[in-house]
N, C-alpha and C. Protein backbone atom coordinates (compact mmCIF):
# COMPACT_ATOMS: atom_id res chain seq x y z
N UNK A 1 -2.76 28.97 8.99
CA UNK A 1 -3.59 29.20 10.14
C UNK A 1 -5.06 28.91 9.81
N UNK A 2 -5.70 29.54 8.82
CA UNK A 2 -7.10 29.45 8.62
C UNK A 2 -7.58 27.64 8.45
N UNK A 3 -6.36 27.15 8.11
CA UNK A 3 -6.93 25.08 7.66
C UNK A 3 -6.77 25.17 9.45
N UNK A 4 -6.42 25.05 10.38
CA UNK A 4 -6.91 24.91 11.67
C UNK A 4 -7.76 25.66 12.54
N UNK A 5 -8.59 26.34 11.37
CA UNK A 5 -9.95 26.91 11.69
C UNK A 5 -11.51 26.16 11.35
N UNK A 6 -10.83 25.02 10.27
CA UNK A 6 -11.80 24.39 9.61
C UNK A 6 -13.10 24.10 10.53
N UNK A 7 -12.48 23.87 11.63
CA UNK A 7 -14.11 23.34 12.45
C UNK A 7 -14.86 24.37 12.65
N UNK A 8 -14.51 25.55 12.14
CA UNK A 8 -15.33 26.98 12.66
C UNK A 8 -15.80 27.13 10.96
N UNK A 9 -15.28 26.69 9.96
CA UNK A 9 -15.54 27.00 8.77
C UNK A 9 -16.62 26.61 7.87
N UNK A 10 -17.82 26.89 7.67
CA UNK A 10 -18.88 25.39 6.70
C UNK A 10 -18.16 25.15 5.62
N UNK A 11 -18.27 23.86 5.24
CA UNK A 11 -17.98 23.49 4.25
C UNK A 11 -16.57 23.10 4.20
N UNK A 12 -15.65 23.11 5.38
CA UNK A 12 -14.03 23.03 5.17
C UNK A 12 -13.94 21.38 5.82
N UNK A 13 -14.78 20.38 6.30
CA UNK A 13 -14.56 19.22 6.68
C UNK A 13 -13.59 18.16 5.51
N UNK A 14 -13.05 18.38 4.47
CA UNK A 14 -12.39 17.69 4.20
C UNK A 14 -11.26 18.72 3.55
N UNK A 15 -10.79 19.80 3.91
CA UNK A 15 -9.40 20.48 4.09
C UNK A 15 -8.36 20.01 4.77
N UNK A 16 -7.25 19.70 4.27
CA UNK A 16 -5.84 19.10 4.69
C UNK A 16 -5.58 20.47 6.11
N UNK A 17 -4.43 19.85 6.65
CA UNK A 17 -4.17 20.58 7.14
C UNK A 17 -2.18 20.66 6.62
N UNK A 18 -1.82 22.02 7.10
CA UNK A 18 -0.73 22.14 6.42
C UNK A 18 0.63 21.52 7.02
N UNK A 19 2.17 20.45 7.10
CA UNK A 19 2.64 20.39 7.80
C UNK A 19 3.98 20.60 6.98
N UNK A 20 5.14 20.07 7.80
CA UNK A 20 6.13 20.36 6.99
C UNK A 20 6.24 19.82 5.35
N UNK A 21 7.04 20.47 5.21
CA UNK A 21 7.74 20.51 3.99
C UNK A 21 7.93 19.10 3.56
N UNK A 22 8.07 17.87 2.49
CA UNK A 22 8.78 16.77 2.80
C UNK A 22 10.19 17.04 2.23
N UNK A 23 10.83 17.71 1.90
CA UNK A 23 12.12 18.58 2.23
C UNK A 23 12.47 18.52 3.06
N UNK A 24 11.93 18.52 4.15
CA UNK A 24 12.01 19.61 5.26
C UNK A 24 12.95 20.53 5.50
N UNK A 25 12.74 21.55 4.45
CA UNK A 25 13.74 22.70 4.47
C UNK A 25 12.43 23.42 4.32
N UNK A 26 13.27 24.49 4.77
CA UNK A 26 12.46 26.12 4.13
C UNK A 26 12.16 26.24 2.57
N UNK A 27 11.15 26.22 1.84
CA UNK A 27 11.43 26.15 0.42
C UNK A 27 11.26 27.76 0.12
N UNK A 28 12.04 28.76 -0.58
CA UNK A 28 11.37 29.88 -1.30
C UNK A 28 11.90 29.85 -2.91
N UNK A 29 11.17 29.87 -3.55
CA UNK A 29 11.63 29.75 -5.31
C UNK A 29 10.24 30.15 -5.82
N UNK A 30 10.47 30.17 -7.19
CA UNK A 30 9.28 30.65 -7.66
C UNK A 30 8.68 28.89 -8.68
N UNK A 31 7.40 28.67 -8.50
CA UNK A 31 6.93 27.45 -8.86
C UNK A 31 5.58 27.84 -9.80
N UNK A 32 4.98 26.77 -10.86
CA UNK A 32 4.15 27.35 -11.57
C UNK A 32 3.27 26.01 -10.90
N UNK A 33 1.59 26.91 -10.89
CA UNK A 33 0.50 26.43 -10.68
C UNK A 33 -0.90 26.81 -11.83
N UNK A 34 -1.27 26.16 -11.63
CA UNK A 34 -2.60 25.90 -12.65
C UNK A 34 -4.19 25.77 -11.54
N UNK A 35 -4.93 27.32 -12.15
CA UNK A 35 -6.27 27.19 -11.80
C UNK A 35 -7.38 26.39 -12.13
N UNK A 36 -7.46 25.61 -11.11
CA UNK A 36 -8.61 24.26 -11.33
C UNK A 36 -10.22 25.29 -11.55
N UNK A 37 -10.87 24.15 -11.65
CA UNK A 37 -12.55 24.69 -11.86
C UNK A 37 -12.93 24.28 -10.55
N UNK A 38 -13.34 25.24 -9.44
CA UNK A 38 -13.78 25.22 -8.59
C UNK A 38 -14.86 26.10 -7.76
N UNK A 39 -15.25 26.15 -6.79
CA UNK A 39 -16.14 27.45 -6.95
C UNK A 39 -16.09 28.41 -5.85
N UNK A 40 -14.51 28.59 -5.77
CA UNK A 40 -13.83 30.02 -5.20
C UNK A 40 -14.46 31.08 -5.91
N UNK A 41 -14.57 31.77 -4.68
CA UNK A 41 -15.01 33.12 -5.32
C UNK A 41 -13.68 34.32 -5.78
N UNK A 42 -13.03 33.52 -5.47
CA UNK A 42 -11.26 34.00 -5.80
C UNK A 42 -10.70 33.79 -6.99
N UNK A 43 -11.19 32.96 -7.45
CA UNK A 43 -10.81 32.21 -8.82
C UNK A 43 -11.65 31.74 -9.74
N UNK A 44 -12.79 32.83 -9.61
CA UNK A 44 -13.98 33.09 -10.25
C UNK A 44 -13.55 33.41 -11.87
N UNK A 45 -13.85 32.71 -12.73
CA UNK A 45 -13.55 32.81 -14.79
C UNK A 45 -11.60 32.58 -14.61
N UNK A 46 -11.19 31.81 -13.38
CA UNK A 46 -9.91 31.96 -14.02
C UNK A 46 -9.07 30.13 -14.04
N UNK A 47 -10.21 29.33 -14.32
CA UNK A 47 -9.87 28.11 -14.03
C UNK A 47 -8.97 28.13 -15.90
N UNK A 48 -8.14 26.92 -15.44
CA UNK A 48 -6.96 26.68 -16.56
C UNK A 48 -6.05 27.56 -17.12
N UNK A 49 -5.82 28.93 -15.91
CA UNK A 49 -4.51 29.53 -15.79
C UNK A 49 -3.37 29.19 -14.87
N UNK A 50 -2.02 29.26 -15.74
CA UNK A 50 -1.09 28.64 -15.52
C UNK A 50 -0.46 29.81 -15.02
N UNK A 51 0.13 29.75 -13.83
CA UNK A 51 0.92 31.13 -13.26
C UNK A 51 1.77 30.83 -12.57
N UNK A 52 3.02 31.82 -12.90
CA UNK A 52 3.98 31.39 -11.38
C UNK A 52 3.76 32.22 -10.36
N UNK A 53 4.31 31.39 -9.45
CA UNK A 53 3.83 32.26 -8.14
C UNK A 53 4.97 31.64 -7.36
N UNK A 54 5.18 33.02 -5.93
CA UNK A 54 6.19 32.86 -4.98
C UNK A 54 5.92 31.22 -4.23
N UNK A 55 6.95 31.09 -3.75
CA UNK A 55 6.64 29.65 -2.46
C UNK A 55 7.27 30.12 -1.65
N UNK A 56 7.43 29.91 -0.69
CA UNK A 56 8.39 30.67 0.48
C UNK A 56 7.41 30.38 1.83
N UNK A 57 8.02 29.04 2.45
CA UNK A 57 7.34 28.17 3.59
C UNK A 57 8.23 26.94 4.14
N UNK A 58 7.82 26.55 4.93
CA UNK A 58 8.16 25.67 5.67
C UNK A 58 7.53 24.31 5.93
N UNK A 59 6.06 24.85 6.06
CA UNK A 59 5.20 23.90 6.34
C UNK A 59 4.15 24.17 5.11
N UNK A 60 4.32 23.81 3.94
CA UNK A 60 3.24 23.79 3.19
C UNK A 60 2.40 22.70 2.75
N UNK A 61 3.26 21.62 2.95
CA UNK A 61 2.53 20.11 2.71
C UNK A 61 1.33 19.75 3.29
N UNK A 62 0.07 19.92 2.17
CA UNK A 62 -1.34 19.33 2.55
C UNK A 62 -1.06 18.03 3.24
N UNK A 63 -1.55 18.04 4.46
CA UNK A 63 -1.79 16.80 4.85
C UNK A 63 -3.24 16.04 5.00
N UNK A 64 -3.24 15.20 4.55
CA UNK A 64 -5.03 14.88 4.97
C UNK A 64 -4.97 13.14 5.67
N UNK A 65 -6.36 13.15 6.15
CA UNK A 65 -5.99 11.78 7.58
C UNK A 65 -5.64 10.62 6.64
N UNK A 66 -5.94 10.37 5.58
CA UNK A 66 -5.26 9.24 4.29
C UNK A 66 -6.06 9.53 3.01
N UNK A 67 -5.56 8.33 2.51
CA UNK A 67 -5.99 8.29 0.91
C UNK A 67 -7.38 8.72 0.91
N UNK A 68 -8.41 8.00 1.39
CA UNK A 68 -9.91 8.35 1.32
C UNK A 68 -9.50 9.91 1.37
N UNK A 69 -9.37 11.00 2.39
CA UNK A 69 -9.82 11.98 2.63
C UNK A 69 -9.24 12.62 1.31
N UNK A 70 -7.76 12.06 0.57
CA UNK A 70 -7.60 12.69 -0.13
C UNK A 70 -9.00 12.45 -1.57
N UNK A 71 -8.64 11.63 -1.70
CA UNK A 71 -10.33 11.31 -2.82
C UNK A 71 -11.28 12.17 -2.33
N UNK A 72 -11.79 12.13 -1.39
CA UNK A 72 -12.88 13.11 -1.02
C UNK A 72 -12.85 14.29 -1.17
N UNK A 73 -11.52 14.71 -0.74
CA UNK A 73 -11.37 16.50 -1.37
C UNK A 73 -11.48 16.28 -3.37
N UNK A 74 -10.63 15.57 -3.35
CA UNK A 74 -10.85 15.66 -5.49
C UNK A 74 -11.88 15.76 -5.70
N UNK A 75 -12.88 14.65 -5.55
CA UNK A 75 -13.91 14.43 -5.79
C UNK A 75 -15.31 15.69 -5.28
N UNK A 76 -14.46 16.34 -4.42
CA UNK A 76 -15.78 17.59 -4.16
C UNK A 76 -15.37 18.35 -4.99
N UNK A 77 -14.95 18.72 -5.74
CA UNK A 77 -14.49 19.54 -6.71
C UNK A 77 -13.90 20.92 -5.90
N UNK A 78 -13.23 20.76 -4.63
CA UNK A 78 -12.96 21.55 -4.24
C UNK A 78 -11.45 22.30 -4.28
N UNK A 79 -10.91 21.11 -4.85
CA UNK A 79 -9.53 22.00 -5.40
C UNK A 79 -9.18 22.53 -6.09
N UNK A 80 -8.57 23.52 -5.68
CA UNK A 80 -8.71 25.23 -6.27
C UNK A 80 -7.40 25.68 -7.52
N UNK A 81 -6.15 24.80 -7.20
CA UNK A 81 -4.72 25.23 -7.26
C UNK A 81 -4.01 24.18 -7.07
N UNK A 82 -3.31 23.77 -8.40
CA UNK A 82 -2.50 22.27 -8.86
C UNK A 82 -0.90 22.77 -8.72
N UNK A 83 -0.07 22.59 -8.23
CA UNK A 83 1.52 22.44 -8.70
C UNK A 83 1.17 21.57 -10.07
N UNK A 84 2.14 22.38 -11.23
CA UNK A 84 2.21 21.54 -12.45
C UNK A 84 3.40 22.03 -12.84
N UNK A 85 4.37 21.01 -13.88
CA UNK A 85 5.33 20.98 -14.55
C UNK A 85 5.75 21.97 -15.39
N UNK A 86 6.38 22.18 -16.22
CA UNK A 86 6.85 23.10 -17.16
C UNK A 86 5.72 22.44 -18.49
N UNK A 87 5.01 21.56 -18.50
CA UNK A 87 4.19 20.66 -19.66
C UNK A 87 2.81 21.13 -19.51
N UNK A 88 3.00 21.80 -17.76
CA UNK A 88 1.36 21.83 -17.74
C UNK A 88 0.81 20.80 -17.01
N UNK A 89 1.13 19.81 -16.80
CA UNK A 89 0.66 18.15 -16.26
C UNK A 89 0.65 18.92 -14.51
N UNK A 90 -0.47 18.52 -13.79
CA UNK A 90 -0.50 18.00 -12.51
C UNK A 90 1.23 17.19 -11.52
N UNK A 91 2.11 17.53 -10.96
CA UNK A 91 3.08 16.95 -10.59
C UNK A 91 3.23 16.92 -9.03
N UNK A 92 3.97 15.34 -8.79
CA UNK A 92 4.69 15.71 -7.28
C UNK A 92 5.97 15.51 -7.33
N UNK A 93 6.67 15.66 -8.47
CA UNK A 93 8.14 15.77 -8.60
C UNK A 93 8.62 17.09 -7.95
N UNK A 94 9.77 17.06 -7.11
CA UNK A 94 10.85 17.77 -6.62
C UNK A 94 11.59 18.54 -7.61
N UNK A 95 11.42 19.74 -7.69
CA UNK A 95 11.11 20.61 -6.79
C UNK A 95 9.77 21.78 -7.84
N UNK A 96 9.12 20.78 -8.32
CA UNK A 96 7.97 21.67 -9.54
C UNK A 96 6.99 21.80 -8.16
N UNK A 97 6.70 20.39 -7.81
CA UNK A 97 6.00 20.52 -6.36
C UNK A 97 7.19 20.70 -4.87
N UNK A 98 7.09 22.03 -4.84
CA UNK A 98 8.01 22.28 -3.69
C UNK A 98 7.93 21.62 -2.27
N UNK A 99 6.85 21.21 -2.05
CA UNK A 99 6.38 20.69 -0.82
C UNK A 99 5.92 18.86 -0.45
N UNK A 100 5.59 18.69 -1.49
CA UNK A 100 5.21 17.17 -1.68
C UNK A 100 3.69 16.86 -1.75
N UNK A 101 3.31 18.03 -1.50
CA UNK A 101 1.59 17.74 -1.36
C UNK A 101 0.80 16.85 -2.18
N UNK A 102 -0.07 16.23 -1.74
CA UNK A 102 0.02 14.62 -2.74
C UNK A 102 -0.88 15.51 -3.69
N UNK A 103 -1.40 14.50 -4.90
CA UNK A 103 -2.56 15.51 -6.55
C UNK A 103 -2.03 16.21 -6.55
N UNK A 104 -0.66 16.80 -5.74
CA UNK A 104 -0.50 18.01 -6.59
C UNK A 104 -0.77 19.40 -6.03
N UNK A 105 -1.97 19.15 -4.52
CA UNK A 105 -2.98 20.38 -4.24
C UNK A 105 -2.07 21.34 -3.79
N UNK A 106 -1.93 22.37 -4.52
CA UNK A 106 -1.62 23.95 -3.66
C UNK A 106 -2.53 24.77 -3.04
N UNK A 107 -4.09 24.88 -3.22
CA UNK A 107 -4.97 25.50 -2.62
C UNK A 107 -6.47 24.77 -2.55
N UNK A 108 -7.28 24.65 -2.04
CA UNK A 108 -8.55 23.98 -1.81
C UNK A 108 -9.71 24.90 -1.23
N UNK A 109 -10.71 24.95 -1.36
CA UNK A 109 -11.48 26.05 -1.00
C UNK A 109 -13.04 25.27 -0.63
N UNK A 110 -13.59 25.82 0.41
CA UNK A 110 -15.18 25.75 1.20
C UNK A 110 -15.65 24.98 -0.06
N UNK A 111 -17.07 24.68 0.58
CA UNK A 111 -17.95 24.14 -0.43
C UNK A 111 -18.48 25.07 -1.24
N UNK A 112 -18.87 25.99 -0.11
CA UNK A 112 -19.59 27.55 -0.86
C UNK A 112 -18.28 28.67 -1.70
N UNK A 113 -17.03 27.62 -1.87
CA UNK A 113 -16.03 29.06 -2.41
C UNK A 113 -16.16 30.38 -1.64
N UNK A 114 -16.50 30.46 -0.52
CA UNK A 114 -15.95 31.79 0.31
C UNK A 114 -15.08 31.69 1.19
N UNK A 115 -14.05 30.99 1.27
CA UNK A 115 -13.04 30.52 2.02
C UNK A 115 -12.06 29.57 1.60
N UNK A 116 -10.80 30.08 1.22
CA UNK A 116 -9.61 29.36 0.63
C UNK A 116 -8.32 29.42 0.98
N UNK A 117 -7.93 28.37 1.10
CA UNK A 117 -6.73 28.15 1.76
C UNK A 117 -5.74 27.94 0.66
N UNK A 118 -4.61 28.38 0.65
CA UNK A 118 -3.26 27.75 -0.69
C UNK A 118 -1.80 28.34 0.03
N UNK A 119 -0.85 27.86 0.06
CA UNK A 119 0.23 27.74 0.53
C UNK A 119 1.42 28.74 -0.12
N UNK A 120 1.51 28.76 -1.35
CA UNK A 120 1.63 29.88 -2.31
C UNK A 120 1.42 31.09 -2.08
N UNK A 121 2.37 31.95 -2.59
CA UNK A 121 1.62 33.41 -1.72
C UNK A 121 1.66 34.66 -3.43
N UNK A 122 0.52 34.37 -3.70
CA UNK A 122 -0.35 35.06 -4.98
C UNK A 122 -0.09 36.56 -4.20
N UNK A 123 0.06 36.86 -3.14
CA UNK A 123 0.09 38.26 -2.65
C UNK A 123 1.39 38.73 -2.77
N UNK A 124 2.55 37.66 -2.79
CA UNK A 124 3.78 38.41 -3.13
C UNK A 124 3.97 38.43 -4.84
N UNK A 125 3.30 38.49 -5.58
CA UNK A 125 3.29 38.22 -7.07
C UNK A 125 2.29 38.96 -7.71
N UNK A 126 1.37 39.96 -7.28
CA UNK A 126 0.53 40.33 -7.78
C UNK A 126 0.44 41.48 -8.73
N UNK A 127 1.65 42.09 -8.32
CA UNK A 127 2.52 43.49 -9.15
C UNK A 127 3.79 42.49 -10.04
N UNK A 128 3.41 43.02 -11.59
CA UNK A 128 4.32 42.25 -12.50
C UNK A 128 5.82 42.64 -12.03
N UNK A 129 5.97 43.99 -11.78
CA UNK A 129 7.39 44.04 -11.38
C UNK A 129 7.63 43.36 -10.20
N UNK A 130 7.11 42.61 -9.66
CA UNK A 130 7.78 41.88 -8.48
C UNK A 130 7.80 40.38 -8.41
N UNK A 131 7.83 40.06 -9.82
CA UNK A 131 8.20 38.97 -10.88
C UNK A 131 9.55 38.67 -11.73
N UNK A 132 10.54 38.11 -11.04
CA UNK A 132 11.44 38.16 -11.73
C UNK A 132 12.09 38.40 -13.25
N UNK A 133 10.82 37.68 -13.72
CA UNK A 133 10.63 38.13 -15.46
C UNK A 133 8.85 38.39 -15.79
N UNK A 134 8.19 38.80 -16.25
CA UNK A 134 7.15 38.96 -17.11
C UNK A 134 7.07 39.73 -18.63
N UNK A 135 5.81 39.00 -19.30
CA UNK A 135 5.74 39.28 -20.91
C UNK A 135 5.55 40.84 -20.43
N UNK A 136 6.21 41.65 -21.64
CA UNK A 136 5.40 43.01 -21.70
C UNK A 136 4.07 42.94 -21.54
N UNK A 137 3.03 42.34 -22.11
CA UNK A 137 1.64 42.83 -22.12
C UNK A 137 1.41 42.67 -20.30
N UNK A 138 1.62 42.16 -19.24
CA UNK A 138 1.12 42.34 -18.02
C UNK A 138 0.91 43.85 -17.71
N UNK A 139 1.97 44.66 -18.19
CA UNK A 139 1.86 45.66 -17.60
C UNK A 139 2.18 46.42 -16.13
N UNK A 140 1.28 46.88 -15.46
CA UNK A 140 1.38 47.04 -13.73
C UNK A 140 1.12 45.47 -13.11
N UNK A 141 0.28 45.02 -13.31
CA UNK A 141 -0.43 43.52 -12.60
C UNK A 141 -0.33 42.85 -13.57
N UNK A 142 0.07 41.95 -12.35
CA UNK A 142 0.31 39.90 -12.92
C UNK A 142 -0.93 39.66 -12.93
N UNK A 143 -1.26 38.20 -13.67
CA UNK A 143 -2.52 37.80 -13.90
C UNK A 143 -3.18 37.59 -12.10
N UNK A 144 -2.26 37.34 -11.30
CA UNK A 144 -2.69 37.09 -9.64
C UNK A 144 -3.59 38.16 -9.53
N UNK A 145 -3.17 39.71 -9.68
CA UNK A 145 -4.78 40.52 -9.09
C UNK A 145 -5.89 40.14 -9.49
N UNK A 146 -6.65 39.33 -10.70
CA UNK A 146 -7.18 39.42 -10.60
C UNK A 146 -8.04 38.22 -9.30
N UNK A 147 -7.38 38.05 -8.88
CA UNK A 147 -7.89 37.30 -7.94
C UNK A 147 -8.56 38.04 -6.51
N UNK A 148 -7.63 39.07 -6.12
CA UNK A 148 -7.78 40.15 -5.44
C UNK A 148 -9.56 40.95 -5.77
N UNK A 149 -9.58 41.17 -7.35
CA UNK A 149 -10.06 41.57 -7.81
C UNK A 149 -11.65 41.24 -7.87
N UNK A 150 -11.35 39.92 -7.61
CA UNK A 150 -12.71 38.75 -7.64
C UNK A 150 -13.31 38.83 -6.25
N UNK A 151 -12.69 38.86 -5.40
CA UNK A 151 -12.65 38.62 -4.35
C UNK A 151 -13.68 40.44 -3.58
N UNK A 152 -12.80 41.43 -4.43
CA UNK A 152 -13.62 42.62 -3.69
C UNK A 152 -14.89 43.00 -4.56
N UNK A 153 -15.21 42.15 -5.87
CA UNK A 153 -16.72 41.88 -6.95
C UNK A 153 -16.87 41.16 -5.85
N UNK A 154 -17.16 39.81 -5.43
CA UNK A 154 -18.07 39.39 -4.43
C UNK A 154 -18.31 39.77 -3.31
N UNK A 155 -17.48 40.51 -2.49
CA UNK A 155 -18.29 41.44 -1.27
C UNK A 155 -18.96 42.76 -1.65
N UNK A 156 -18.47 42.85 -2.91
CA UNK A 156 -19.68 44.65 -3.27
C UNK A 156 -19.43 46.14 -3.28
């Protein structure tokens, strides 16, 4: 919902918008993503963490009007959240990238990082027990709160 807010948003003029699946199934599984360097205030000190996280959608596939727009989002440094392989690598292989989203993008965020969009849902994953497996050291929380966490440091 919020990527078809973009025209109300500063800074969201080159945000995809989300459409189906190229599946086009319902995807829910659990998929690993990697925090880009961007300047979410969500993902504030947590660029080049690798995490799994829920998928569970329909329509998650970034769409953008073509190739240019996709360059233009890379190139603003505004992407937030990569689908990557079991290697770590950037992927649009089936089913590491559940959706097809081209680079890879799972989340993209404002110019100013106060507004982010990602398809992934970091909110169903944020309590380690609600992780099919995690290392002992997580504890209560997956590395995802701290995102939560970032997020209520920048409003105060």
């Amino acid at each position: 919902m919020m990527s078809t807010l973009r025209e109300l948003i500063p800074g969201t003029e080159h945000w995809p918008r989300f459409v189906t699946n190229q599946s086009e199934r319902f995807e829910a599984r659990v998929a690993l993503v990697e925090v880009q360097d961007s300047p979410s205030v969500f993902f504030n000190g947590m660029a080049g963490s690798r995490m799994p996280i829920a998928v569970s959608h329909g329509e998650g596939r970034a769409e953008f009007a073509n190739d240019a727009a996709i360059q233009t989002a890379v190139n603003s440094g505004t992407v937030a959240v990569k689908y990557v392989d079991n290697y770590g690598n950037p992927t649009m292989q089936y089913p590491a990238n559940p959706n097809g989203s081209p680079e890879a993008i799972s989340g993209i965020t404002s110019t100013d990082g106060r507004a982010t969009v990602m398809m992934p849902h970091p909110e169903r994953v944020f309590r380690a027990v609600a992780n099919s497996w995690h290392p002992d050291e997580w504890k209560e929380d997956s590395p995802w709160m701290r995102m939560f966490r970032n997020a209520r440091k920048h409003i105060g």
